[in-house]
C-alpha atoms as a PDB file:
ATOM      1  CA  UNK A   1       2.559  10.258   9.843  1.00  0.00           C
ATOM      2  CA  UNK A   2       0.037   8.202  11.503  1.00  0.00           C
ATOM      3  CA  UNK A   3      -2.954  10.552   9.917  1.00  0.00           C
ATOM      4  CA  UNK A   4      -1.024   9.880   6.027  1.00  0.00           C
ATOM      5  CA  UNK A   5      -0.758   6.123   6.721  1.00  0.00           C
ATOM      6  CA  UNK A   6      -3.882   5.661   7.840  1.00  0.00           C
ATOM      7  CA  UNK A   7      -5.512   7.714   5.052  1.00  0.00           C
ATOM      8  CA  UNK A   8      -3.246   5.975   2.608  1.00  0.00           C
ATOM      9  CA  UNK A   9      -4.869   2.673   4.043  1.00  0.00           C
ATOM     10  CA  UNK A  10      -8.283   4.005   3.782  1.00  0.00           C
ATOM     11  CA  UNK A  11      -8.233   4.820   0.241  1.00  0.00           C
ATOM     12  CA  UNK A  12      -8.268   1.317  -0.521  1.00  0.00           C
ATOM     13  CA  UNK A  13     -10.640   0.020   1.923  1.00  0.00           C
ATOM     14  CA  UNK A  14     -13.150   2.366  -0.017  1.00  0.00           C
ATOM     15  CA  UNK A  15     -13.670  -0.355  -2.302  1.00  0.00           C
ATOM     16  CA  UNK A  16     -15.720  -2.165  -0.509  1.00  0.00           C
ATOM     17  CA  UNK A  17     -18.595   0.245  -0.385  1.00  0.00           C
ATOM     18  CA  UNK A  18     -18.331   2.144  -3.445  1.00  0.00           C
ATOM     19  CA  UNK A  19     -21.296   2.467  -5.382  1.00  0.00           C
ATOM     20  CA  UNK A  20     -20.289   1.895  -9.086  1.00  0.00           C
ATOM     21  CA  UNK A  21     -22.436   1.757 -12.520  1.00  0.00           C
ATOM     22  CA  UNK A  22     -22.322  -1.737 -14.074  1.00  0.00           C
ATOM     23  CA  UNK A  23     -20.827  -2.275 -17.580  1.00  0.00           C
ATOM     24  CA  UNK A  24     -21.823  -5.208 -19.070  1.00  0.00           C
ATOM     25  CA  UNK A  25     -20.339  -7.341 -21.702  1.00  0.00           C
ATOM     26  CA  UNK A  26     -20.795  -6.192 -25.499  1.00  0.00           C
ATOM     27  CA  UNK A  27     -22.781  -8.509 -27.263  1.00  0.00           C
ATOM     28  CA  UNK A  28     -22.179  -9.469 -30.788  1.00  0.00           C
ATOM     29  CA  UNK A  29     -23.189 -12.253 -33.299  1.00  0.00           C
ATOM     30  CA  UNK A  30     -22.177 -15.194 -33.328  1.00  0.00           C
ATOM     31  CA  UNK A  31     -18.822 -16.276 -31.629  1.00  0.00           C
ATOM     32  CA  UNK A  32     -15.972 -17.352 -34.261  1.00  0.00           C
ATOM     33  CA  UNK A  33     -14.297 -19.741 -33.175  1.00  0.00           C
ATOM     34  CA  UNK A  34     -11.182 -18.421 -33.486  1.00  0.00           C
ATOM     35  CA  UNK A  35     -12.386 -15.106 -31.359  1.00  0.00           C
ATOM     36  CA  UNK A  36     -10.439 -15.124 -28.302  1.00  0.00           C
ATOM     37  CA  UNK A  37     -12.774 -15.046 -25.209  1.00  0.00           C
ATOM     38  CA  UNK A  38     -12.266 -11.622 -22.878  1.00  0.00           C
ATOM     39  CA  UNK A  39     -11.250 -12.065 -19.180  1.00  0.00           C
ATOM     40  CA  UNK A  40     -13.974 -12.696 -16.833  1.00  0.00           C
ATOM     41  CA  UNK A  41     -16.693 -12.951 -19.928  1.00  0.00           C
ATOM     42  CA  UNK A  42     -18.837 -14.701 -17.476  1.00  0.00           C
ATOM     43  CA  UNK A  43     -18.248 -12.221 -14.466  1.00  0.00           C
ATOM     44  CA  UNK A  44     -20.250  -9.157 -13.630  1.00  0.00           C
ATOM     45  CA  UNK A  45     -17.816  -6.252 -12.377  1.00  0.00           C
ATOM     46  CA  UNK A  46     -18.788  -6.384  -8.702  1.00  0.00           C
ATOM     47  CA  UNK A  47     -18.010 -10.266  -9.392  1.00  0.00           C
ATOM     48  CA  UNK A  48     -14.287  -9.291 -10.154  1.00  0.00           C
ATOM     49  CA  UNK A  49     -13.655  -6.723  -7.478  1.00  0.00           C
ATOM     50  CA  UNK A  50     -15.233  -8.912  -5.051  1.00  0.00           C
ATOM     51  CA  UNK A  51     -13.248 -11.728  -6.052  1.00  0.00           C
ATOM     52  CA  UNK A  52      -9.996  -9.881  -6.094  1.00  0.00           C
ATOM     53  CA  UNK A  53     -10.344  -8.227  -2.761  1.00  0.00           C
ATOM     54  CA  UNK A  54     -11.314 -11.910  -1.200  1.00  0.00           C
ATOM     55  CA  UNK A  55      -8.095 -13.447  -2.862  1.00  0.00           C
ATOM     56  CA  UNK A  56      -5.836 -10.850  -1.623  1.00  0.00           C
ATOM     57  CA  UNK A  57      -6.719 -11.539   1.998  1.00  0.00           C
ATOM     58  CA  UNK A  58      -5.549 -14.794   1.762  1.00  0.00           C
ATOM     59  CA  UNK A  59      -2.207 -13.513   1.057  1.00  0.00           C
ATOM     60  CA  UNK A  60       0.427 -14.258   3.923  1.00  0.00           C
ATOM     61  CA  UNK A  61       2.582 -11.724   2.773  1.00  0.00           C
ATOM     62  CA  UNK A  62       3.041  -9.125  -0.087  1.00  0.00           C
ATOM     63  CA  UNK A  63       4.954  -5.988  -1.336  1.00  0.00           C
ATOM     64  CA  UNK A  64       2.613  -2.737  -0.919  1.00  0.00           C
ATOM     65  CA  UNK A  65       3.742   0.589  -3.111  1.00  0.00           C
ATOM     66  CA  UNK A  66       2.202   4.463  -1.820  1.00  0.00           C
ATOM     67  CA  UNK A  67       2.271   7.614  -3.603  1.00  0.00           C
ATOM     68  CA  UNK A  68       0.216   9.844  -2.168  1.00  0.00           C
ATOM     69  CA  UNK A  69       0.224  13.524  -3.900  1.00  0.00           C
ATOM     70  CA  UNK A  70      -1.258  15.837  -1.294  1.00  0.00           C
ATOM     71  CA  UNK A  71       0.034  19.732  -0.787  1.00  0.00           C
ATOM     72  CA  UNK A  72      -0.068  19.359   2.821  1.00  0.00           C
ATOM     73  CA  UNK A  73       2.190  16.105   2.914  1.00  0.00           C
ATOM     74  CA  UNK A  74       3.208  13.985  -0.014  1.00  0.00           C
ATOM     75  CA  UNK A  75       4.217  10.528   0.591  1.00  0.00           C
ATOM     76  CA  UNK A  76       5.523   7.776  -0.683  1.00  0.00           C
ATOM     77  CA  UNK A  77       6.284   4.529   0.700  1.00  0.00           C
ATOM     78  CA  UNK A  78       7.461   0.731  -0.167  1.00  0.00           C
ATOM     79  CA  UNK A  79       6.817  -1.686   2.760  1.00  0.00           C
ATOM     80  CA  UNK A  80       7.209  -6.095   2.287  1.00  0.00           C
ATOM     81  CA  UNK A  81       5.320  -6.903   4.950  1.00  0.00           C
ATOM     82  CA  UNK A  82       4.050 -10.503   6.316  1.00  0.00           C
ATOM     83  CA  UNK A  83       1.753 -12.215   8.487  1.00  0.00           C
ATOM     84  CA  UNK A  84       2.739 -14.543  11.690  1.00  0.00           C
ATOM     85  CA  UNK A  85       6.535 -14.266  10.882  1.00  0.00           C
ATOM     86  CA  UNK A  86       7.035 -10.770  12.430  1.00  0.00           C
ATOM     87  CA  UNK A  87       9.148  -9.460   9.279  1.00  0.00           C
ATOM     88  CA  UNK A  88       8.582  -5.851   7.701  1.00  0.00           C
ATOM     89  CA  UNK A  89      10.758  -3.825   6.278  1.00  0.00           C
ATOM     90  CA  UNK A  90       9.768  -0.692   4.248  1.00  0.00           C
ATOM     91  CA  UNK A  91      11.033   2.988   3.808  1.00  0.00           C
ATOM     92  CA  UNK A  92       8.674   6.527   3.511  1.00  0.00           C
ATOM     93  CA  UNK A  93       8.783   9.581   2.438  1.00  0.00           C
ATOM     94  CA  UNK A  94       7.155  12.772   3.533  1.00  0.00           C
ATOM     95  CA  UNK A  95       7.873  15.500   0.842  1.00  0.00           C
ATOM     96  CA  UNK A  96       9.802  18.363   2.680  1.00  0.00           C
ATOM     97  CA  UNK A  97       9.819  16.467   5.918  1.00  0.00           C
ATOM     98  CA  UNK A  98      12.230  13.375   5.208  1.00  0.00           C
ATOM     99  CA  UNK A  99      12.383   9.975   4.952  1.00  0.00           C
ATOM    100  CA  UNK A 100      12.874   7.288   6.706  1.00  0.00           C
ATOM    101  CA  UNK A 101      13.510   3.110   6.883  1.00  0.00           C
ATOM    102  CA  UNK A 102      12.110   0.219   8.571  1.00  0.00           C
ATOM    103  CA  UNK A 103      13.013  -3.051   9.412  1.00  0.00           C
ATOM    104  CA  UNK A 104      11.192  -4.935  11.911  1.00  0.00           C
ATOM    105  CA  UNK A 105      12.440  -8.276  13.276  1.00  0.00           C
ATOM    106  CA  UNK A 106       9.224  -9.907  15.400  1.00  0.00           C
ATOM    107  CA  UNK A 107       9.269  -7.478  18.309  1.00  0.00           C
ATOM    108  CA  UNK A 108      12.439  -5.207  17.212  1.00  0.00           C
ATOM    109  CA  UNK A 109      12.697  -2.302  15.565  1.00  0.00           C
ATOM    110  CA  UNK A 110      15.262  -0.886  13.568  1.00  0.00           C
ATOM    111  CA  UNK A 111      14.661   3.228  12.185  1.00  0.00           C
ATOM    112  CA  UNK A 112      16.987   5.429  10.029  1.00  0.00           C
ATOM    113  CA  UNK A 113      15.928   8.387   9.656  1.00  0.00           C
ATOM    114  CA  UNK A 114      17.083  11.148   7.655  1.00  0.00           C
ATOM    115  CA  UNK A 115      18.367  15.126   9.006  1.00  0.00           C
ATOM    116  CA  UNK A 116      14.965  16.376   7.349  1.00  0.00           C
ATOM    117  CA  UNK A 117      12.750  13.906   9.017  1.00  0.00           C
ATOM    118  CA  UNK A 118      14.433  14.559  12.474  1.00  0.00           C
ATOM    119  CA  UNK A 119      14.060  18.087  12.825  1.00  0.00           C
ATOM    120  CA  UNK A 120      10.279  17.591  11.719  1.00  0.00           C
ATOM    121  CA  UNK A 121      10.099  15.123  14.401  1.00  0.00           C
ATOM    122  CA  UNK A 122      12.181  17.771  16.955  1.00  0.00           C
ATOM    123  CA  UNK A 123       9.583  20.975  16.427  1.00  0.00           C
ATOM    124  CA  UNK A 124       9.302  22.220  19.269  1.00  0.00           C
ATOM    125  CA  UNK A 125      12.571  21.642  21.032  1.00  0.00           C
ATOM    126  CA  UNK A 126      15.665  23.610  20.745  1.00  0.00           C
ATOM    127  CA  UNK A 127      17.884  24.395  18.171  1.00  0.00           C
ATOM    128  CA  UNK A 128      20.805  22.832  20.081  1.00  0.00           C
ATOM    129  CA  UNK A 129      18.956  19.705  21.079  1.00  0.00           C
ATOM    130  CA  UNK A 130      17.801  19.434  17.492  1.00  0.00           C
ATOM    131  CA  UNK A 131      21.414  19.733  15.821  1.00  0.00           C
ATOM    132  CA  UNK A 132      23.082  17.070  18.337  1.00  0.00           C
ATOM    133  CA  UNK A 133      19.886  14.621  17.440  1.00  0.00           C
ATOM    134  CA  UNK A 134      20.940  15.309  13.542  1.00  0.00           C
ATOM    135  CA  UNK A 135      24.900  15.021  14.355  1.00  0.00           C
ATOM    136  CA  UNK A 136      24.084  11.248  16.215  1.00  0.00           C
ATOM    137  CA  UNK A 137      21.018   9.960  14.772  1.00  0.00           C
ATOM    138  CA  UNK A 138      20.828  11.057  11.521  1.00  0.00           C
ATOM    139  CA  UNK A 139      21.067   8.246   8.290  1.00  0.00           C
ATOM    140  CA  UNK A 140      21.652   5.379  11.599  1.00  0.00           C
ATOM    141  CA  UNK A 141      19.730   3.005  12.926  1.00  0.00           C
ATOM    142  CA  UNK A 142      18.417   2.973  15.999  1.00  0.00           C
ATOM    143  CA  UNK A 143      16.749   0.057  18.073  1.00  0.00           C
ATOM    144  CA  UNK A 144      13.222   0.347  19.390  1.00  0.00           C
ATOM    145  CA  UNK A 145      10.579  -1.816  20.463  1.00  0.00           C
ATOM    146  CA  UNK A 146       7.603  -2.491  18.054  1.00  0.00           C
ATOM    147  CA  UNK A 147       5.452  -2.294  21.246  1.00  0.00           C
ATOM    148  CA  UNK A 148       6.442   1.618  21.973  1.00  0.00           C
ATOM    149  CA  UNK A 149       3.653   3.671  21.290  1.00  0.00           C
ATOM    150  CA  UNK A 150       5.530   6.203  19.062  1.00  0.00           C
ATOM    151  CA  UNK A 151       6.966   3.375  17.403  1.00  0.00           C
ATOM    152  CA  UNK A 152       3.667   1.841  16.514  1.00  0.00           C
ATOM    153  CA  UNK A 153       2.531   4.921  14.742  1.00  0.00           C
ATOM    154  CA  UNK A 154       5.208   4.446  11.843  1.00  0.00           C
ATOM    155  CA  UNK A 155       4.441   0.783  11.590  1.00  0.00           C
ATOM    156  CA  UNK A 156       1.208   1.300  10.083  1.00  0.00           C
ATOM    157  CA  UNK A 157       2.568  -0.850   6.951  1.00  0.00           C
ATOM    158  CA  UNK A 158       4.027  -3.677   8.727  1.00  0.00           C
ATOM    159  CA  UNK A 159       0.838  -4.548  10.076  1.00  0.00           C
ATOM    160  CA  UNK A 160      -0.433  -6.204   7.355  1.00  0.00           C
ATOM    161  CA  UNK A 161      -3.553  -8.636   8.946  1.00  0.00           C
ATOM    162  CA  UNK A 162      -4.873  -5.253  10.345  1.00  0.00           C
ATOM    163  CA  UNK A 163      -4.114  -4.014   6.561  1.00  0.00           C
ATOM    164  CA  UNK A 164      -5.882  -6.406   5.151  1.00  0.00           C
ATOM    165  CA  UNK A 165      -8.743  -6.966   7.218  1.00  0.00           C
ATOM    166  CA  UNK A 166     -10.393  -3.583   5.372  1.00  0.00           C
ATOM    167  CA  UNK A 167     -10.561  -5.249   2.237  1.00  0.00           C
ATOM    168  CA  UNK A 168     -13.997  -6.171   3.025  1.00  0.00           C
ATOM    169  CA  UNK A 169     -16.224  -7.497  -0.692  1.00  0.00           C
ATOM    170  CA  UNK A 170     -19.438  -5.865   0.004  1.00  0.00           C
ATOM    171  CA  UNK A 171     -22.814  -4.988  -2.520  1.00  0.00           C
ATOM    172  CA  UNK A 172     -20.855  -3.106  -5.230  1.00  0.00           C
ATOM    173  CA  UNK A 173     -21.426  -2.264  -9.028  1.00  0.00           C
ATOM    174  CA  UNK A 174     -18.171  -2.737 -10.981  1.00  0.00           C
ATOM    175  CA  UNK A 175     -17.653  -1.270 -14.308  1.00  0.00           C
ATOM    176  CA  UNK A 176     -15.814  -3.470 -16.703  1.00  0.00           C
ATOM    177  CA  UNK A 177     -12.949  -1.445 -18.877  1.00  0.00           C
ATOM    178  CA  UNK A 178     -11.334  -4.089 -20.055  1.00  0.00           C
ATOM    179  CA  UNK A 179      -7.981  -6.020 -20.277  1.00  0.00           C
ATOM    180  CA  UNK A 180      -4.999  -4.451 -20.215  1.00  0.00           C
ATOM    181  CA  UNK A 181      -1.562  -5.102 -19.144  1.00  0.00           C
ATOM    182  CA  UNK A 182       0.718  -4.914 -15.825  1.00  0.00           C
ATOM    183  CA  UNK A 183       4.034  -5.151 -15.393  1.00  0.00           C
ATOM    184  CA  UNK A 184       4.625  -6.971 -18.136  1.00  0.00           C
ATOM    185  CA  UNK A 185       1.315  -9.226 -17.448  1.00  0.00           C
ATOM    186  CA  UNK A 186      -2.566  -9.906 -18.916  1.00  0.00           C
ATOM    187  CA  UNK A 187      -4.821  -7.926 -16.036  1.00  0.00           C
ATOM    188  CA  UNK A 188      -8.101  -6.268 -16.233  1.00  0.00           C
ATOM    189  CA  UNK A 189      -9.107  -3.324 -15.365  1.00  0.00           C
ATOM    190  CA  UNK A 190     -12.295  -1.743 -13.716  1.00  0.00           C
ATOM    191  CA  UNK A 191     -13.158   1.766 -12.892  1.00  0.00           C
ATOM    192  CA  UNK A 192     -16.010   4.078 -10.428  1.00  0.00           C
ATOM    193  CA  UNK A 193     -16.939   7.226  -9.747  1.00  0.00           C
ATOM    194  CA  UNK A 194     -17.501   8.039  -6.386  1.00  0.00           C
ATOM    195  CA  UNK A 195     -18.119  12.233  -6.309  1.00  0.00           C
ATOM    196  CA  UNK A 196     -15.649  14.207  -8.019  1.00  0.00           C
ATOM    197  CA  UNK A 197     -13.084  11.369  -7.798  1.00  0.00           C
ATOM    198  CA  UNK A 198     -12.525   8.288  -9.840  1.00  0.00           C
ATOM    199  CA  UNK A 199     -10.830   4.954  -9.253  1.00  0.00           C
ATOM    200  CA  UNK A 200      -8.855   2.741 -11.405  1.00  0.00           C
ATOM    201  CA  UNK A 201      -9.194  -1.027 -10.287  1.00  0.00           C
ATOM    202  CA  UNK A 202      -6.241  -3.486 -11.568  1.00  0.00           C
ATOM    203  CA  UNK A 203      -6.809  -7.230 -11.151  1.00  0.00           C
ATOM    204  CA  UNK A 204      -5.139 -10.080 -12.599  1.00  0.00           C
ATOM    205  CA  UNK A 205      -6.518 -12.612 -14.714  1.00  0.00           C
ATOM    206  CA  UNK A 206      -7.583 -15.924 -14.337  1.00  0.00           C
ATOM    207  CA  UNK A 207      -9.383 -17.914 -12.323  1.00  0.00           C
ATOM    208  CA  UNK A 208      -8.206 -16.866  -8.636  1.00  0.00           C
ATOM    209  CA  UNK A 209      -8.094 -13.087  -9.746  1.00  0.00           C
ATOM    210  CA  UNK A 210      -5.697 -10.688  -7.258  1.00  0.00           C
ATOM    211  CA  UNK A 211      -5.776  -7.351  -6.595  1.00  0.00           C
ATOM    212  CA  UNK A 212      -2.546  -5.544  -8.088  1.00  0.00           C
ATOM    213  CA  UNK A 213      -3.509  -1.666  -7.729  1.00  0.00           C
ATOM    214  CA  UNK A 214      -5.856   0.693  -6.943  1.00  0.00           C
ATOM    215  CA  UNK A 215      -5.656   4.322  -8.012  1.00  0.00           C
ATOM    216  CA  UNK A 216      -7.416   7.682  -7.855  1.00  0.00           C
ATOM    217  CA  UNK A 217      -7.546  11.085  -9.343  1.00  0.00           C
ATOM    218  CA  UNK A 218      -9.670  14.196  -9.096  1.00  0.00           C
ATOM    219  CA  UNK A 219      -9.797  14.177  -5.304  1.00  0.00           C
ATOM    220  CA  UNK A 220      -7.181  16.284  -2.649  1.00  0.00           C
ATOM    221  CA  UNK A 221      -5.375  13.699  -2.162  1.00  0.00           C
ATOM    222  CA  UNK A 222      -4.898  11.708  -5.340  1.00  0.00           C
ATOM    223  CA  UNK A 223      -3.056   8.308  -4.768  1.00  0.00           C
ATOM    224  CA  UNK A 224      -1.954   5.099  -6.205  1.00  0.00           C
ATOM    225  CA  UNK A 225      -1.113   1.946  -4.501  1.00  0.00           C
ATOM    226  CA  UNK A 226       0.161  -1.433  -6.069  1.00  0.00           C
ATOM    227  CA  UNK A 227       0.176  -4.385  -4.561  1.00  0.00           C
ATOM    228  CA  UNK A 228       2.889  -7.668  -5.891  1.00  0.00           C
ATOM    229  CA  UNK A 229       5.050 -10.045  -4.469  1.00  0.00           C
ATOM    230  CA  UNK A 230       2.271 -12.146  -2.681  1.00  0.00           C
ATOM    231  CA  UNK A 231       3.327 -14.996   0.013  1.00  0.00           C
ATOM    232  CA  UNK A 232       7.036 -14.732  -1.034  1.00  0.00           C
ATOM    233  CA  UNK A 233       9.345 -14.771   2.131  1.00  0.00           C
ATOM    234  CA  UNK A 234      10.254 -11.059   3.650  1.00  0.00           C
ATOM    235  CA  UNK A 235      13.727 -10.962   4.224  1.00  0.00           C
ATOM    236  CA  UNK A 236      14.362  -8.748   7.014  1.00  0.00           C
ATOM    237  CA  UNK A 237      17.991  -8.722   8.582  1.00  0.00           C
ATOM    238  CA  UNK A 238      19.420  -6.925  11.546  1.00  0.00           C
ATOM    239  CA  UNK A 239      21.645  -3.862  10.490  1.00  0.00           C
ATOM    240  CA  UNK A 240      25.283  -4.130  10.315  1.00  0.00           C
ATOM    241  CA  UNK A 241      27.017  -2.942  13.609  1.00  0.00           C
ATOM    242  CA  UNK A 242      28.668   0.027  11.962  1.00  0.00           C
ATOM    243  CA  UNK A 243      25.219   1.659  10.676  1.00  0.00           C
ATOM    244  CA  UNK A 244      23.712   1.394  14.448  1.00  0.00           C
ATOM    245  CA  UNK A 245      23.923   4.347  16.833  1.00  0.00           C
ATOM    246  CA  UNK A 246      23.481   2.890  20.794  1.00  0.00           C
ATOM    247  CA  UNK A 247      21.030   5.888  22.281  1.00  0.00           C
ATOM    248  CA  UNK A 248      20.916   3.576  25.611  1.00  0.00           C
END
């Protein structure tokens, strides 16, 4: 899982170095006045993308969508995720080998994960140890410390200033597509080419443009992340008694 995440991650850090072919404006005659001006009119591309991926690491907290297509291992995840307050909570899914939840509380950990996803995890061991993890840990939550080693390799979304922190603005050419819509909202959208693959860039509009998603196809590993919710509080709460499995 650690590999996915981290690829997952990466995808969008690729921004920052991509080399993409400018698109400028179209010019015309003279401006009616009645013409409605485009988004970022006075913005190159790399101006946008720049400005995007600078806003979004001022954000204190957001809500980050995966999906991943990939024959080896699929995923898909949903993590809310903030800085400073400790709070994440999230689930993922691996294709064929499960699913599982999150909800981190500062330095606790709370896990469900599903039958599939715990004999993936129990390869290896035998068949009885592997059916009496699925008949007591299976769809509870268990209680772990975000400091455990294998813990910290499924928290790879919760961590969202190391997340962040790769959304470096760097010397890029932006092609400008043009505005669009997003959820319901104005944005505008940029694209590259980088090899065989090509990425779709989703900002929003305005003058303190944000990142809202990033996609790619043509490549292995195809993928599409969206990024909303920004600085609004993650509720996290402990699980309810009855849901919890004690393994001490």
């Amino acid at each position: 899982m650690r590999r996915v995440a981290r690829t997952a991650a990466a995808a969008v850090c690729t921004l920052s170095v991509l080399s993409l072919a400018a698109c400028g404006a179209e010019e015309g005659g003279a401006a009616s006045p009645a013409k409605k001006v485009a988004p970022f009119a006075d913005k190159s591309g790399p101006d946008v993308v720049n400005s995007a991926l600078k806003n979004i690491r001022k954000a204190t907290s957001l809500h980050l969508s995966v999906d991943m297509k990939s024959a080896d291992s699929p995923m898909k995840a949903e993590f809310s995720t903030s800085i400073g307050g400790g709070k994440c909570t999230g689930t993922m899914a691996m294709g064929d080998q499960g699913s599982m939840a999150v909800i981190k509380i500062d330095q606790t950990v709370y896990m469900k994960l599903d039958e599939a996803m715990l004999r993936a995890q129990s390869e290896g061991e035998s068949e009885a140890d592997t059916q009496a993890a699925v008949d007591t840990v299976a769809d509870h939550w268990m209680t772990e410390k975000a400091s455990d080693p294998d813990t910290k390799d499924m928290l790879e979304f919760c961590d969202l200033e190391s997340l962040l922190k790769d959304f470096e603005d760097g010397d890029t050419e932006a092609k400008k597509v043009g505005p669009t819509t997003f959820a319901g909202a104005p944005a505008f959208r940029l694209t590259e080419k980088d090899g065989e693959e090509t990425y779709s860039i989703l900002v929003s509009t305005g003058s303190t443009p944000q990142l809202l998603q990033v996609s790619s196809t043509g490549g292995d590993e195809p993928m599409t992340m969206t990024f909303s919710d920004f600085d609004k509080p993650v509720v996290a709460e402990k699980p309810a008694a009855k849901d919890m499995v004690d393994l001490g």
